[in-house]
Structures are given as C-alpha cells and as structure tokens.
N, C-alpha and C. Protein backbone atom coordinates (compact mmCIF):
# COMPACT_ATOMS: atom_id res chain seq x y z
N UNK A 1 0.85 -1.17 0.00
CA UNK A 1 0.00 0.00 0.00
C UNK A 1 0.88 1.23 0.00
N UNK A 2 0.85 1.74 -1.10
CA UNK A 2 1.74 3.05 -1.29
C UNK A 2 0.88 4.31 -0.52
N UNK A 3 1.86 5.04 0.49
CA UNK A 3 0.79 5.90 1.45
C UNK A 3 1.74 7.19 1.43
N UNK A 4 1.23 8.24 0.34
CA UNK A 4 1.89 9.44 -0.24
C UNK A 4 1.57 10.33 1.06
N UNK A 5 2.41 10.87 1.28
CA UNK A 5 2.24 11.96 2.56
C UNK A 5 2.82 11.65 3.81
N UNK A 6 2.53 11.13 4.49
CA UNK A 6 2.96 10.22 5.10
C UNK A 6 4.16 9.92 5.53
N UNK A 7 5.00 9.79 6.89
CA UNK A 7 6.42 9.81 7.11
C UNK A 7 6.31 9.34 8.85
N UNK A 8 7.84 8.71 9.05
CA UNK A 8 7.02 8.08 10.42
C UNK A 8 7.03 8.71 11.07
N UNK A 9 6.19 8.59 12.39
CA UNK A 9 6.15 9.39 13.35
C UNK A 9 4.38 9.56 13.31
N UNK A 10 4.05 9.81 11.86
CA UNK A 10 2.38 10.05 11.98
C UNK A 10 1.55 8.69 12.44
N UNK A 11 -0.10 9.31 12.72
CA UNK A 11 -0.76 8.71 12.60
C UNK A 11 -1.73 7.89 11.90
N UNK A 12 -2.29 6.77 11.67
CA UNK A 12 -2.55 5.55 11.02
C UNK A 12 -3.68 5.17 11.86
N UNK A 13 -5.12 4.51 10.86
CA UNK A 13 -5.64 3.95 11.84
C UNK A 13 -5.36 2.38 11.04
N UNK A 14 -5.19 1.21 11.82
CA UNK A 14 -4.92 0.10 11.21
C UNK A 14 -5.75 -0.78 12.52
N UNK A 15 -5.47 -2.40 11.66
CA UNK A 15 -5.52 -3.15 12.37
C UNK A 15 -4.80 -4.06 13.25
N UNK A 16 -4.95 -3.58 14.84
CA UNK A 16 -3.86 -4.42 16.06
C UNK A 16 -4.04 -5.76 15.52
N UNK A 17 -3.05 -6.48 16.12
CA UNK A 17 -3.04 -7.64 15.73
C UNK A 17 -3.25 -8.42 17.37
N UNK A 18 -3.40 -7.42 18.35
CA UNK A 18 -2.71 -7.51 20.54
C UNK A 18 -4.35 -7.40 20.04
N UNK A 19 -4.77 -6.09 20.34
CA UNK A 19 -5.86 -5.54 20.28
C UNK A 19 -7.38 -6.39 19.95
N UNK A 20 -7.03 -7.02 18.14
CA UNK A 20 -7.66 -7.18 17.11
C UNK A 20 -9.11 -6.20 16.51
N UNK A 21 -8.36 -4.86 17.05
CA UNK A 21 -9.59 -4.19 16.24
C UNK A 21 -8.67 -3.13 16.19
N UNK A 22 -9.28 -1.83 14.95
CA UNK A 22 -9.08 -1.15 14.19
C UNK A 22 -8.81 -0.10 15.01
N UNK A 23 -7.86 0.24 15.66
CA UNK A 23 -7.27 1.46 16.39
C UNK A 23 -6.14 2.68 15.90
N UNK A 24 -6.24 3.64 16.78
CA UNK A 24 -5.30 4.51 16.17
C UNK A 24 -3.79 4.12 16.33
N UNK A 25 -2.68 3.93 15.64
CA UNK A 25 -1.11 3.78 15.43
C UNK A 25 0.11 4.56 15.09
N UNK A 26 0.66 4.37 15.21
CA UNK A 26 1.63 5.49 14.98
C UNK A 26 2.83 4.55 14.18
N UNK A 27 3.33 5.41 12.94
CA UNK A 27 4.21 4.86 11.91
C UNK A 27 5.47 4.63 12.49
N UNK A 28 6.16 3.48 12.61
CA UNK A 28 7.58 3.22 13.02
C UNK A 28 8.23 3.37 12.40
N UNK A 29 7.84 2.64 11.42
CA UNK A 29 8.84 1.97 9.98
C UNK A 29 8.27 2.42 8.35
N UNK A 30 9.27 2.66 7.52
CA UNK A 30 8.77 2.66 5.98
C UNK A 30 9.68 2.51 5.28
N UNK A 31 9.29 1.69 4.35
CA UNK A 31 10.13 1.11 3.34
C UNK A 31 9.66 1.50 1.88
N UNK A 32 10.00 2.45 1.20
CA UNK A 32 9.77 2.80 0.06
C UNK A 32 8.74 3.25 0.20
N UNK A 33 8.44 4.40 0.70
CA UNK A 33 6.96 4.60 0.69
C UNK A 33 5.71 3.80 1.38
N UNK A 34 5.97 3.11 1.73
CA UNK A 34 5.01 1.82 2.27
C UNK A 34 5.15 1.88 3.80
N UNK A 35 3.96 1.85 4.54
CA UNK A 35 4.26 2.12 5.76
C UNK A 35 4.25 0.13 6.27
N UNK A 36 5.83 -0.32 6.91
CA UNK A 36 5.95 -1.60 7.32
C UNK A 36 5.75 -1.77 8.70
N UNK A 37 5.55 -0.80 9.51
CA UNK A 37 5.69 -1.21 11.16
C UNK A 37 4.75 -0.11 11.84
N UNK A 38 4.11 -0.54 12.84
CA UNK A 38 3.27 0.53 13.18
C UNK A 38 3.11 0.15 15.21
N UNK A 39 2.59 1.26 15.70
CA UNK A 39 2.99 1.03 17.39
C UNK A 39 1.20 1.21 17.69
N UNK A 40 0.50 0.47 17.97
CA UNK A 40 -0.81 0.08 18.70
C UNK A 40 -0.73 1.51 19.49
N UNK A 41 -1.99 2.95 19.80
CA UNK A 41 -1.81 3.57 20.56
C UNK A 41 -2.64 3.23 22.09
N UNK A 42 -3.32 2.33 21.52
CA UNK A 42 -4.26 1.33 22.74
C UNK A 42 -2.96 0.17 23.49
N UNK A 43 -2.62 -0.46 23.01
CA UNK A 43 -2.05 -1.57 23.72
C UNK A 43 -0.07 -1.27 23.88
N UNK A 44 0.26 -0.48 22.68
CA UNK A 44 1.74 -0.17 23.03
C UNK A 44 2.84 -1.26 22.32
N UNK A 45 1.92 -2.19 21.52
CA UNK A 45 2.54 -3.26 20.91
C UNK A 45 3.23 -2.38 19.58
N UNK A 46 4.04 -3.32 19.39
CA UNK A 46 4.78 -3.25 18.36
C UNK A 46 4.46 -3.93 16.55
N UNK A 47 4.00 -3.89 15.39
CA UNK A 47 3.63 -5.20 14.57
C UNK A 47 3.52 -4.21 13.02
N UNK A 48 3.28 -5.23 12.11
CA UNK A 48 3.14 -5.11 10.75
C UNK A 48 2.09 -4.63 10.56
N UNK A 49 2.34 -3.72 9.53
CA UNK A 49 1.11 -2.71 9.27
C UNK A 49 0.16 -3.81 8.48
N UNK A 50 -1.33 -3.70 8.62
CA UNK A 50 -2.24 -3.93 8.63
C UNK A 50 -3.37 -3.37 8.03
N UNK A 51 -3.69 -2.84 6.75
CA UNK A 51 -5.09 -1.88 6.62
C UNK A 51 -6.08 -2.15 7.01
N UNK A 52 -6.93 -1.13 8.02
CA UNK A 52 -8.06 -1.36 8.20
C UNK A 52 -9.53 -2.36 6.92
N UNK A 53 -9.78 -3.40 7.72
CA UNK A 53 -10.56 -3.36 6.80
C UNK A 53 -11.75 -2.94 6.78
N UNK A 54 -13.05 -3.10 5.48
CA UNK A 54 -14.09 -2.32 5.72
C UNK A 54 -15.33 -2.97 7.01
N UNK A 55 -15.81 -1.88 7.29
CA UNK A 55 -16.86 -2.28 8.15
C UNK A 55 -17.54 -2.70 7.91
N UNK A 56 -18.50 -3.67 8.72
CA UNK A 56 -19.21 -4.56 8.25
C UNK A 56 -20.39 -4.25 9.96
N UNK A 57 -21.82 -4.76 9.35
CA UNK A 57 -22.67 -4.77 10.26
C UNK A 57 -22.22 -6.20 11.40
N UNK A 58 -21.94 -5.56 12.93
CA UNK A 58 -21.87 -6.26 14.05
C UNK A 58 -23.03 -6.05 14.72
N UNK A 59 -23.05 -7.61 15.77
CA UNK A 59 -23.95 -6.88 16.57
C UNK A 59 -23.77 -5.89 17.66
N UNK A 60 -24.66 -6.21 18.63
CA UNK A 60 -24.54 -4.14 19.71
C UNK A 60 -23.55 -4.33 20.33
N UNK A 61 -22.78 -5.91 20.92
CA UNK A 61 -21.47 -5.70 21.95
C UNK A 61 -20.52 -5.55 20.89
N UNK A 62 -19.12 -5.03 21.26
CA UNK A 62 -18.11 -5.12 20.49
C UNK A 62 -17.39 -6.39 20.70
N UNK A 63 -16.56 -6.86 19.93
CA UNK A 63 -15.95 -7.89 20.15
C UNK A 63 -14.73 -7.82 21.44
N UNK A 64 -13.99 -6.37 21.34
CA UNK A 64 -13.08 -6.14 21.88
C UNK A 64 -13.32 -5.14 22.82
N UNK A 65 -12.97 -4.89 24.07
CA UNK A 65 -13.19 -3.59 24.80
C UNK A 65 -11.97 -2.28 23.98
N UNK A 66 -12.52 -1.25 24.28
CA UNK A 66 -11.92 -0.23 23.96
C UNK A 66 -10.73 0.09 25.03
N UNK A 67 -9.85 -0.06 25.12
CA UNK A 67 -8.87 0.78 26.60
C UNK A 67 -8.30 1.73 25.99
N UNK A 68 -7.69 2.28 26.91
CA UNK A 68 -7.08 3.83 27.08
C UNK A 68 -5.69 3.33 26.76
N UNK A 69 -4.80 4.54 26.18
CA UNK A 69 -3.40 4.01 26.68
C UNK A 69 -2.58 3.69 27.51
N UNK A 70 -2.02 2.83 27.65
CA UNK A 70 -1.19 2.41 28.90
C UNK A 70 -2.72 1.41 30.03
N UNK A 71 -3.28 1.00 29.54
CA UNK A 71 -4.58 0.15 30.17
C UNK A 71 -3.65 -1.29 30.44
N UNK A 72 -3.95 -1.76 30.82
CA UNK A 72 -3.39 -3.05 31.22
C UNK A 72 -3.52 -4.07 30.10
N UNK A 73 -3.44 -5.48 29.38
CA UNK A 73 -3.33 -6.16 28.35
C UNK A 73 -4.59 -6.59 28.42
N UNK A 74 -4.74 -7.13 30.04
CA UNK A 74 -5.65 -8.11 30.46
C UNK A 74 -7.46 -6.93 30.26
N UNK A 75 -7.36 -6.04 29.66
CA UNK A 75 -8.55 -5.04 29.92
C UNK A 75 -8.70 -5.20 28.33
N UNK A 76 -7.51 -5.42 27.69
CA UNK A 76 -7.77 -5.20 26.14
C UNK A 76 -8.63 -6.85 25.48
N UNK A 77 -8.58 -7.98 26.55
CA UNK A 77 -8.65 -9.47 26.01
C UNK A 77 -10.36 -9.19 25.22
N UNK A 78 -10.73 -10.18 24.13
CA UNK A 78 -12.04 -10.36 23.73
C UNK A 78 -13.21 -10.30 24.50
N UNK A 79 -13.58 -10.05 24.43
CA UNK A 79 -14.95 -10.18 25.15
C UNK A 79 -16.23 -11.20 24.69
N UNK A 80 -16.80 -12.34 25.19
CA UNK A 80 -17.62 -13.09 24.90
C UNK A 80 -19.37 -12.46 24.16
N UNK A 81 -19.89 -12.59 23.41
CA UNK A 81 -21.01 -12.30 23.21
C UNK A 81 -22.18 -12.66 23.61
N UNK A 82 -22.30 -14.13 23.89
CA UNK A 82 -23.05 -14.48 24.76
C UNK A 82 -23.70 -14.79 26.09
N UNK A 83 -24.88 -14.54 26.02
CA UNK A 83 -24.78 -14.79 27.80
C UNK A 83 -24.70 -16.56 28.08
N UNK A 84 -25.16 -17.21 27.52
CA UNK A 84 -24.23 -18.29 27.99
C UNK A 84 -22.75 -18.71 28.16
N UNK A 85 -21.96 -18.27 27.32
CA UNK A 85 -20.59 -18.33 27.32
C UNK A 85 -20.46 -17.55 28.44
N UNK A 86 -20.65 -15.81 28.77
CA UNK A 86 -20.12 -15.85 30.10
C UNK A 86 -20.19 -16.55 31.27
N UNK A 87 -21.99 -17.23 31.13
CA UNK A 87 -22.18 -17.77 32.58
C UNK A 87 -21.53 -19.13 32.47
N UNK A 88 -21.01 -19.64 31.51
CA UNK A 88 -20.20 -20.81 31.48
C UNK A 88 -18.70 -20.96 32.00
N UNK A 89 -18.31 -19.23 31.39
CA UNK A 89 -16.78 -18.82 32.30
C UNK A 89 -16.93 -18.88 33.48
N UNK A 90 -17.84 -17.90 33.79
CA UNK A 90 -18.01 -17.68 35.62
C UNK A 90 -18.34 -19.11 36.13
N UNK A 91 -18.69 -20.06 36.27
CA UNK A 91 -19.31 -21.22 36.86
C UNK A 91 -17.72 -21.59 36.53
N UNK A 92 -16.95 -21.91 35.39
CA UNK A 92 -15.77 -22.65 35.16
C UNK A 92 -14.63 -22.18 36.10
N UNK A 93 -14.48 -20.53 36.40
CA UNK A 93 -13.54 -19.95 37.02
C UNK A 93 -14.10 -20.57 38.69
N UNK A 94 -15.35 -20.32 38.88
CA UNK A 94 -15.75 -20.41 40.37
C UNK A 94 -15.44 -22.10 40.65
N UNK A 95 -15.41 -22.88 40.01
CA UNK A 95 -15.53 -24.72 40.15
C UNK A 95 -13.81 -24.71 40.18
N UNK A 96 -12.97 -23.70 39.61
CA UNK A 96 -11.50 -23.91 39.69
C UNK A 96 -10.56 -23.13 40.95
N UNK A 97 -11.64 -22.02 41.19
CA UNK A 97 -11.22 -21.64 42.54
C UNK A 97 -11.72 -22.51 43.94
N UNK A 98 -13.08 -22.97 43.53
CA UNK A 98 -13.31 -24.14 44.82
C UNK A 98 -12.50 -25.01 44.81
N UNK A 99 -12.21 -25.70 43.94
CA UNK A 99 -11.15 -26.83 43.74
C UNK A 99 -9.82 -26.48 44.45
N UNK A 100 -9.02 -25.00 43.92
CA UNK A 100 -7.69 -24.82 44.55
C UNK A 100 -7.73 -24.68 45.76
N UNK A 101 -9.23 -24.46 46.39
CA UNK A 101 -9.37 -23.77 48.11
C UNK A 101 -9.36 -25.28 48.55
N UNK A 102 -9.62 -25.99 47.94
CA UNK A 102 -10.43 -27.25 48.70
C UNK A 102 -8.75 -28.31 48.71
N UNK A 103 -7.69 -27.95 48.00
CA UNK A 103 -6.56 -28.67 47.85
C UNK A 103 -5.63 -27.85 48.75
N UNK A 104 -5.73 -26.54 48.95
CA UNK A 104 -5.02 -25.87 49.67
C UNK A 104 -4.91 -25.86 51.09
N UNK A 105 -6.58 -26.53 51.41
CA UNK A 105 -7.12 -26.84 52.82
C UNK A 105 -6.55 -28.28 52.86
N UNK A 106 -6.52 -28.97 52.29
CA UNK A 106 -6.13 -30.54 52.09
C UNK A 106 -4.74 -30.37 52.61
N UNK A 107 -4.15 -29.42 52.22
CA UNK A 107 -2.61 -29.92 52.16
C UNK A 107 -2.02 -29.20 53.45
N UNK A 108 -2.85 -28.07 53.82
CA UNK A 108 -2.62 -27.49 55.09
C UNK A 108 -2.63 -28.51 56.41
N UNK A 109 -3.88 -29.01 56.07
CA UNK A 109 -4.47 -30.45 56.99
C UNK A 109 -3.43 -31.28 57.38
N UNK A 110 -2.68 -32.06 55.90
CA UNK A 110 -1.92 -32.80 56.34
C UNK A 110 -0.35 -32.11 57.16
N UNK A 111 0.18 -30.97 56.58
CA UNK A 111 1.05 -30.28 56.88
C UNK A 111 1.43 -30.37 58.37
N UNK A 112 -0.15 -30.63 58.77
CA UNK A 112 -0.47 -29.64 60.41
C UNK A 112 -0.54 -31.12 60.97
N UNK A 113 -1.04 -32.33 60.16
CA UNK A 113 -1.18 -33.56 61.27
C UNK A 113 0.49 -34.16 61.22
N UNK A 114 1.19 -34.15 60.25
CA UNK A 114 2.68 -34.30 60.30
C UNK A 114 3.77 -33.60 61.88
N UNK A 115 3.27 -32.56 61.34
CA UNK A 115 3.86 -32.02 62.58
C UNK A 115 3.20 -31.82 64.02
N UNK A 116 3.21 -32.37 64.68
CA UNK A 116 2.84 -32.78 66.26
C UNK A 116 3.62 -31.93 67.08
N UNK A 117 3.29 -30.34 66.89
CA UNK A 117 3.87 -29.81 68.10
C UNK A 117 2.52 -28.74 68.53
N UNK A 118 3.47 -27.74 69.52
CA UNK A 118 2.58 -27.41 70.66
C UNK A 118 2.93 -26.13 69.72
N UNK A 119 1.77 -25.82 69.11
CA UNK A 119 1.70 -24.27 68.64
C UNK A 119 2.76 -23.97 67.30
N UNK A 120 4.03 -23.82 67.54
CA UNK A 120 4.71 -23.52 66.23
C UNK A 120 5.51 -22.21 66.68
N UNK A 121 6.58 -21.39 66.44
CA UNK A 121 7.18 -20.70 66.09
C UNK A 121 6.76 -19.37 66.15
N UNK A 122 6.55 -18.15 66.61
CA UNK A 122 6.00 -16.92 66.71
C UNK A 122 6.69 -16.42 65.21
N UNK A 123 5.43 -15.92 64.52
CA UNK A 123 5.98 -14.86 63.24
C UNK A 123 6.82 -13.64 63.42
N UNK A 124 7.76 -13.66 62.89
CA UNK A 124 8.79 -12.02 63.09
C UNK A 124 9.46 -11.83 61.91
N UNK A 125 9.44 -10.91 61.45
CA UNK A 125 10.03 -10.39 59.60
C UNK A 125 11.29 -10.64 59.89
N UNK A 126 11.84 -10.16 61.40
CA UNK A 126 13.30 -10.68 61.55
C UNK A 126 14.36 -11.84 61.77
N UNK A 127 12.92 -12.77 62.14
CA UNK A 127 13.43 -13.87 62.56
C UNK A 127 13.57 -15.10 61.64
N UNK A 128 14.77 -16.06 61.71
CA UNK A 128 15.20 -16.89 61.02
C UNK A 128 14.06 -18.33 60.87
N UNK A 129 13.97 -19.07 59.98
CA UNK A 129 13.21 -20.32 59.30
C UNK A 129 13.70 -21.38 58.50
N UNK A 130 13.05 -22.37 58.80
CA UNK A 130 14.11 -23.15 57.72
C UNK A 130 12.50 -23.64 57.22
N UNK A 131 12.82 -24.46 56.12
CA UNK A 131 11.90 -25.52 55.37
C UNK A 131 11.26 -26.46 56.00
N UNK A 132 9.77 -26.75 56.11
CA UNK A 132 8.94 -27.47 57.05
C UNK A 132 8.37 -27.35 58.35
N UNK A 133 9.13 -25.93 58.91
CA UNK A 133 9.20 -25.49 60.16
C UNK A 133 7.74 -24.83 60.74
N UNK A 134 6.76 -25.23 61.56
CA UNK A 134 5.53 -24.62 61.51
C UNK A 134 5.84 -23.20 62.33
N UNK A 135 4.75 -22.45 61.75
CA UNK A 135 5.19 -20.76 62.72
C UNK A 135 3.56 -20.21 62.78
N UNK A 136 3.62 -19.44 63.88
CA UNK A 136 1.98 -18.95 64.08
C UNK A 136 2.54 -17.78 63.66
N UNK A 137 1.12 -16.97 63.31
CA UNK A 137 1.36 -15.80 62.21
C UNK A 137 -0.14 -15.00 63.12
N UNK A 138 0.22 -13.73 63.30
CA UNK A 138 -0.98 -13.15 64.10
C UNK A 138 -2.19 -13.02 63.27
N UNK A 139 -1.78 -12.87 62.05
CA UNK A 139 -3.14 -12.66 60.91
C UNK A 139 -3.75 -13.98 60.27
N UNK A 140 -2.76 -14.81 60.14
CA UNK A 140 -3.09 -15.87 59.41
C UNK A 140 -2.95 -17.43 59.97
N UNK A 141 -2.67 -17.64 61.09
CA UNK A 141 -2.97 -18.19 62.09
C UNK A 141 -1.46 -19.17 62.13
N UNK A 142 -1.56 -21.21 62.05
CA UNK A 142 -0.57 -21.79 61.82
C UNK A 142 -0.23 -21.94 60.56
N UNK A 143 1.08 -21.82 60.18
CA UNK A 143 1.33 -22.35 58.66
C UNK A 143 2.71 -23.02 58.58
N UNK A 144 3.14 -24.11 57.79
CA UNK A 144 3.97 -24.49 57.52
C UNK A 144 5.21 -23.52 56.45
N UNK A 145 6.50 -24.00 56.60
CA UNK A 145 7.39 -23.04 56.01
C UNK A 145 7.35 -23.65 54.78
N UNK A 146 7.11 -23.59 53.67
CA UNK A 146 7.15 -24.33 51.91
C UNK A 146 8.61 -24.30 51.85
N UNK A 147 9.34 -23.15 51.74
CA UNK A 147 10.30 -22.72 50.42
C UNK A 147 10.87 -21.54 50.80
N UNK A 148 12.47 -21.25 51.13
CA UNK A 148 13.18 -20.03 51.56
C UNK A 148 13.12 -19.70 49.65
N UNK A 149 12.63 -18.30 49.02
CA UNK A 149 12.66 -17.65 48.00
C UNK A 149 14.16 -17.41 48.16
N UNK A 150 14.06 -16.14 48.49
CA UNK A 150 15.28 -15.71 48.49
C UNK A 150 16.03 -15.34 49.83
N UNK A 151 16.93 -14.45 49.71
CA UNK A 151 17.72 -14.61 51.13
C UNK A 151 16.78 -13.97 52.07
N UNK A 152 15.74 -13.16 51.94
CA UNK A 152 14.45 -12.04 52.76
C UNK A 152 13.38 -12.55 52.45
N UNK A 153 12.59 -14.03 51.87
CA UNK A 153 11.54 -14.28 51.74
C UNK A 153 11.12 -15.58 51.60
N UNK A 154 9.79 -16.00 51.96
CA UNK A 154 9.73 -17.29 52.66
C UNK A 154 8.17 -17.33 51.87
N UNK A 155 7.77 -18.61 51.72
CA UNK A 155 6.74 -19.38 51.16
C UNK A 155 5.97 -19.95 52.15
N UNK A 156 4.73 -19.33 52.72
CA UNK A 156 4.36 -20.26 53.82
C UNK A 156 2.46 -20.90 53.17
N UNK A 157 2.47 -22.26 53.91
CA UNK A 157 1.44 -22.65 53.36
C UNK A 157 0.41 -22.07 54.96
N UNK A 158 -1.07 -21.51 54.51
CA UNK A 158 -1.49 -21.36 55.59
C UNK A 158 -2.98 -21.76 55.55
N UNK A 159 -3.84 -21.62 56.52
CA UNK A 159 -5.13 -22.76 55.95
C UNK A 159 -5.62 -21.90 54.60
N UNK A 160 -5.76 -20.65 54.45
CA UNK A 160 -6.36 -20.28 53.31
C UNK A 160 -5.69 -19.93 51.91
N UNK A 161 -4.18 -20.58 52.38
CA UNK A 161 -3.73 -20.54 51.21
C UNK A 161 -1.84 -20.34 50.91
N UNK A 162 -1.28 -20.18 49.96
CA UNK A 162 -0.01 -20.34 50.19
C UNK A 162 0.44 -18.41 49.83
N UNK A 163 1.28 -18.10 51.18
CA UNK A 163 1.62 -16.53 51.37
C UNK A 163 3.24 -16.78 51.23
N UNK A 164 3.36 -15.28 50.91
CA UNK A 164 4.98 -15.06 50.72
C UNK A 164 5.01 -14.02 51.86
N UNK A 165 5.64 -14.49 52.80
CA UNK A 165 6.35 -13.39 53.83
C UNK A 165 7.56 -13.38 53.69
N UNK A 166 8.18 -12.08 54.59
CA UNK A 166 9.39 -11.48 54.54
C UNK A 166 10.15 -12.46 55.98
N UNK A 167 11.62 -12.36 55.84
CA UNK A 167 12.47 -13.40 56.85
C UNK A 167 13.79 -13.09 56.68
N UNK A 168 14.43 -13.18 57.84
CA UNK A 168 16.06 -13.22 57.35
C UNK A 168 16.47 -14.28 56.70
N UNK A 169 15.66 -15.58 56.92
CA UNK A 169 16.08 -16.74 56.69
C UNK A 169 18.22 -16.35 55.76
C-alpha cells in the first residue's frame, strides 16, 4: 500500500493484531513509501502494518473492549457475546477456585497432622526459618514453612492458602 504523505512518526488507523480491532497507530517503519511497522496507541505493541478493513454490520457488543493508553493487556482481552458463554466462564472460574481452596485446605491439613507440636514458632520479619518449620502468624494463624525464595523471603502454606512473607532466613 503506497501511502503518499505520510512519514514516520504520523498517525494511522490500522488493524492491532494484541488488540484485534481497528485502532489509532503510529508509523515506526517505511520502506519505500510503504508504511511496514506501526505502534498500537491502545495496547503499546509493536507489529506489521495492517489496513483497516471495511466495516461490516456487528452486533450491539463489540468484540473487543476499547482501553485507554497504557490500560493493562488483560482489559484489552475479547470479550464473549453471549450470555451463555459468560455464565459458562463464571461457573468454570468459580468450580476452579473451589477446587484450589479445597486442595489448599487438604494440604494445610496434612502439613499440620505431620507435625505434632505445641503451637509452632511466633511470626517475626526478623526472625530466622528453615523448610517445614511450623510458625503462628498473628493474621493468618498456623502455617507451615514451603520454600526459603530468596535470602528475605519465605513461602508459607497457611489454611487459606499459600503466602509469601518477609524473613532473614
């Protein structure tokens, strides 16, 4: 597509490829006249120019949400059209979060019948931990030690779930 006028830096409306709908861009690249690279002003991506194509009758939702610049990726994803498909997500997301609560409680359970002591370890950001070590936590009650991260941070499993606290470890 030979695009007379035109030089980079301007604006373009094309088609994202992040996006997948017809947004405003800005010219990166040109090669003989031809605009080859273009910058998403919605998503910030980088990609091959694209001409808009023509419009065509949709129905009333859009396929894609509109975001702002600098919006997050996860704001730009498709959007479902139907109301069954969403209520099929939501029921699928909610049956996969019961599931992780219900394994997270499982494993706390056993964590806690393994170890046979009287209470556990008082929580302190300053104080040292090793791996397996149970510790009471004022907010989050008993939890087992998972995993020293790094030299200041610790992996603890607790009944509602697995937390990253701070440690000299």
């Amino acid at each position: 597509m030979s695009t007379s006028g035109l030089t980079a830096g301007d604006r373009i409306e094309s088609r994202c490829s992040r996006c997948g709908d017809v947004t405003g861009h800005v010219i990166v690249a040109m090669v003989g006249g031809e605009v080859v690279k273009v910058e998403c002003r919605a998503c910030g991506s980088v990609h091959k120019f694209r001409p808009a194509k023509p419009v065509r009758a949709r129905s009333e939702a859009p396929a894609v949400r509109h975001v702002r610049s600098g919006a997050s990726r996860s704001e730009a994803v498709a959007v479902s059209r139907s109301e069954a498909a969403r209520k099929a997500a939501v029921t699928r997301a909610a049956t996969r979060a019961a599931q992780e609560a219900q394994a997270t409680e499982i494993a706390w359970k056993v964590a806690m019948a393994r170890q046979v002591q009287d209470g556990g370890v008082p929580y302190r950001m300053d104080g040292v931990f090793e791996e397996g070590q149970i510790i009471t936590h004022p907010t989050f009650g008993l939890g087992e030690v998972r995993a020293i991260l790094r030299p200041d941070k610790m992996e603890v499993l607790f009944q509602d779930g697995i937390r990253v606290l701070r440690c000299v470890c």
